[in-house]
Protein backbone atom coordinates (compact mmCIF):
# COMPACT_ATOMS: atom_id res chain seq x y z
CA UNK A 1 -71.57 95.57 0.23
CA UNK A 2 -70.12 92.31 1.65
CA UNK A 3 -66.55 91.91 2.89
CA UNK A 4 -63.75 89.45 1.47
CA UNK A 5 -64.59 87.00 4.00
CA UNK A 6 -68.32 86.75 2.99
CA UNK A 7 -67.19 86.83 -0.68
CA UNK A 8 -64.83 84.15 0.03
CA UNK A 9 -67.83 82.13 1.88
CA UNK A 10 -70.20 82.19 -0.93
CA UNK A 11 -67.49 81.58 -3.48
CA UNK A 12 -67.49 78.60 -1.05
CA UNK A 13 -71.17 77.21 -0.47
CA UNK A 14 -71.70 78.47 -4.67
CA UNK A 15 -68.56 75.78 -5.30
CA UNK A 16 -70.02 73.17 -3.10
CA UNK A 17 -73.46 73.67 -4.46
CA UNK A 18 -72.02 73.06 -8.35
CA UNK A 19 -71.25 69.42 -6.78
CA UNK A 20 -74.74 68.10 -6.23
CA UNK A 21 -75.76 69.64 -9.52
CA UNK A 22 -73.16 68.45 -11.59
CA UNK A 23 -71.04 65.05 -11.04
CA UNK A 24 -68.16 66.61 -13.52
CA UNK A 25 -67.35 69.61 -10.98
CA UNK A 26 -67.50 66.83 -8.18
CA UNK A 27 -64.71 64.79 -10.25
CA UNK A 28 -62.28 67.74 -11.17
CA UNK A 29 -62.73 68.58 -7.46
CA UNK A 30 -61.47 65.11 -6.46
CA UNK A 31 -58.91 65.29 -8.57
CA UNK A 32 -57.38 68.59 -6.87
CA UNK A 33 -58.14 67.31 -3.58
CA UNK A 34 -56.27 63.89 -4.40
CA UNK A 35 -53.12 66.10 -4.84
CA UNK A 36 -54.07 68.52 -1.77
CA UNK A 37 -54.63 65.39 0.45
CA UNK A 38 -53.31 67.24 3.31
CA UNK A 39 -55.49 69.53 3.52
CA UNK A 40 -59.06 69.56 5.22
CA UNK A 41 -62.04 69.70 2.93
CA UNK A 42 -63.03 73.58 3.53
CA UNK A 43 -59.25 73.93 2.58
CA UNK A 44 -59.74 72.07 -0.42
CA UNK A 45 -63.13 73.45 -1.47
CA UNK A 46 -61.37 77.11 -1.10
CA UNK A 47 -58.51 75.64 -3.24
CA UNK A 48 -60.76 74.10 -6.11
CA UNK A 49 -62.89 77.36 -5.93
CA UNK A 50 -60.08 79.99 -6.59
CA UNK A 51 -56.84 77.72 -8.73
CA UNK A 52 -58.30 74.16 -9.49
CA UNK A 53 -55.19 73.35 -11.15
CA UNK A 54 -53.22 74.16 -7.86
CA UNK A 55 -51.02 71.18 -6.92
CA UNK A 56 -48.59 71.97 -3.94
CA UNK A 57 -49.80 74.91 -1.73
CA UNK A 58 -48.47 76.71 0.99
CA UNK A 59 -48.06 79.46 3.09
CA UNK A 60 -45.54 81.74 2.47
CA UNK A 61 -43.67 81.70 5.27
CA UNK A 62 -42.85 77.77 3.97
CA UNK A 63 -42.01 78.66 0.87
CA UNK A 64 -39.54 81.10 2.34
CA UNK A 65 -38.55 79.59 5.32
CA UNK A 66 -38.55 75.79 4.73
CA UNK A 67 -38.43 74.81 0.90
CA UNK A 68 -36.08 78.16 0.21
CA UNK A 69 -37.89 79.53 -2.55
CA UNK A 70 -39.59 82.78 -3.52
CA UNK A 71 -42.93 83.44 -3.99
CA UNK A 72 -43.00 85.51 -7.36
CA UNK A 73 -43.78 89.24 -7.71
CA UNK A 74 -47.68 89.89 -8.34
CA UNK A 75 -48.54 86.42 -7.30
CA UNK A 76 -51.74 86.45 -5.95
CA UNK A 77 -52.68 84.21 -2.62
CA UNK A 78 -55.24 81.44 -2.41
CA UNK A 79 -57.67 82.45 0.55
CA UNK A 80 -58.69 80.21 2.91
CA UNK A 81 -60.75 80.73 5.68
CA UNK A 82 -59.93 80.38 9.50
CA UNK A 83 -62.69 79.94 12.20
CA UNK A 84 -60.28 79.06 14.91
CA UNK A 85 -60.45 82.36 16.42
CA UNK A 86 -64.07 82.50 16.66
CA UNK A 87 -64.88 83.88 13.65
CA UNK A 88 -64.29 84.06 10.28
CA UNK A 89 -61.20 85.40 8.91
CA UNK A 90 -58.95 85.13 6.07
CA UNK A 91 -54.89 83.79 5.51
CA UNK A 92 -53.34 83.18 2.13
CA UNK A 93 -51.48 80.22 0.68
CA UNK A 94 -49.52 80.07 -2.57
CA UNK A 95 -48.87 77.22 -5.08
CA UNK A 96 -45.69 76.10 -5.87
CA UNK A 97 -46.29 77.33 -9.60
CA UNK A 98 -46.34 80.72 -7.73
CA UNK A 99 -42.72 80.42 -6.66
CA UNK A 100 -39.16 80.24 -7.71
CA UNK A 101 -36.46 78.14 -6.11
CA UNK A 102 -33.58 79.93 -4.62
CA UNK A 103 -29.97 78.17 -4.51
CA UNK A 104 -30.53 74.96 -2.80
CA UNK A 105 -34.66 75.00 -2.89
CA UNK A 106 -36.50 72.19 -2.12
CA UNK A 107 -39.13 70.80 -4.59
CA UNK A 108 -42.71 69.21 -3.24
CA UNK A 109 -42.63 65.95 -3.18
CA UNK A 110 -45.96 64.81 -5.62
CA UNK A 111 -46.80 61.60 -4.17
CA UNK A 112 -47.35 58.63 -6.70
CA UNK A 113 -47.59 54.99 -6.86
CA UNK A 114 -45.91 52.84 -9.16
CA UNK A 115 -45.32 49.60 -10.05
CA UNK A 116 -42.69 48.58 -7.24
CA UNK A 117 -45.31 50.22 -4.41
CA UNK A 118 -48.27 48.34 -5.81
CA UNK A 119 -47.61 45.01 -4.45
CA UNK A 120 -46.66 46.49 -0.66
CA UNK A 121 -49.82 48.53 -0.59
CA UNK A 122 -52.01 45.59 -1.90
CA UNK A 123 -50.39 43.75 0.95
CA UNK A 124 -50.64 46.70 3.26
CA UNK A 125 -54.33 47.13 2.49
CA UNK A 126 -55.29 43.33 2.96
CA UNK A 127 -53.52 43.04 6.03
CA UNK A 128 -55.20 46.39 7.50
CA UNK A 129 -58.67 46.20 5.91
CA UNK A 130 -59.58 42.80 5.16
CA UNK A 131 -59.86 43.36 1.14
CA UNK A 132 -58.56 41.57 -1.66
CA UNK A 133 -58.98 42.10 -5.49
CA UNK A 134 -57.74 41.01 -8.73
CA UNK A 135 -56.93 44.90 -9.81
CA UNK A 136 -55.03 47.12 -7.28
CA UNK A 137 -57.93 49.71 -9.04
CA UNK A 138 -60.26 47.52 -7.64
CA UNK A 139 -58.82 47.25 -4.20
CA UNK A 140 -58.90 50.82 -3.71
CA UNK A 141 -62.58 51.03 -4.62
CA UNK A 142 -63.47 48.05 -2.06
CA UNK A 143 -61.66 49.78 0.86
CA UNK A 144 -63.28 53.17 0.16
CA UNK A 145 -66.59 51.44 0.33
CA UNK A 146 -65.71 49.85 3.42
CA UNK A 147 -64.83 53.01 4.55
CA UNK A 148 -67.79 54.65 3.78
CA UNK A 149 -69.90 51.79 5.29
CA UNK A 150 -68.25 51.90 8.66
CA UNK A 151 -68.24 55.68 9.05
CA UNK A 152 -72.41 55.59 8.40
C-alpha cells in the first residue's frame, strides 16, 4: 500500500498527464496558476490537483502569524511536496477561504490590472521587451512568445 507522499506524487504526474490529453484541464490550470503566480509549478500542479478554485494559499503559520487570521476548524491542508531535504516529504498550505480574520486581519492582496495600470505596463513592456501592439491583450501574447523563443 503506498504512502501519502506517493499518493500525493501520482495525484501529481495523473494531473500533469490530463494536460497533454486535454487543452481544457491545461486552461483551468492556467487560470489557478495566474492567481498562485508565486508559487513554483510543482506547487501549482499540487494546488490545481487537490482545490483548483484555491486563490490565496499559505502556510499556517502566515495565516497566524502575519495576516492575523485563523485557519478554520476541520479545514483540511493542501499538500505539497518538499524535495529539499533529499527526499520526498510532505507540508500543508491553506487557502484563504480556509480562514477567518481575527481583529485587525490582513486580507491577500489579488493582484489585477485596470485601466489606469494599462498604459504604464504597455510602456513598461515596450521599453523592457521591445513589443508594441494595438491591444494591451495583444502585447501580452507577443512578449510571452518572445519569451518562449528566447528560453528555447
Amino acid at each position: 500500500m503506498p504512502n501519502k507522499t506517493e499518493e500525493y506524487l501520482a495525484l501529481a504526474c495523473k494531473t500533469a498527464d490530463s494536460f497533454s490529453r486535454q487543452w481544457e484541464h491545461w486552461a483551468e490550470f492556467l487560470i489557478t496558476a495566474a492567481r498562485l503566480y508565486k508559487y513554483s509549478y510543482p506547487d501549482q500542479l499540487m494546488i490545481y490537483a487537490q482545490r483548483p478554485d484555491a486563490t490565496a494559499c499559505a502556510e499556517y503559520d502566515v495565516w497566524n502569524n502575519k495576516m492575523n487570521r485563523y485557519v478554520r476548524r476541520g479545514s483540511k491542508g493542501i499538500a505539497l511536496l518538499d524535495e529539499s531535504v533529499g527526499y520526498p516529504r510532505l507540508h500543508y498550505v491553506f487557502d484563504v477561504s480556509d480562514t477567518a480574520p481575527r481583529r485587525n486581519a490582513l486580507y491577500p492582496d489579488r493582484w489585477q490590472i485596470n485601466d489606469s495600470l494599462k498604459e504604464p505596463v504597455r510602456s513598461m513592456l515596450a521599453e523592457n521587451y521591445g513589443v508594441h501592439s494595438e491591444s494591451f491583450g495583444q502585447q501580452l501574447a507577443d512578449v510571452a512568445g518572445k519569451l518562449v523563443a528566447d528560453y528555447l
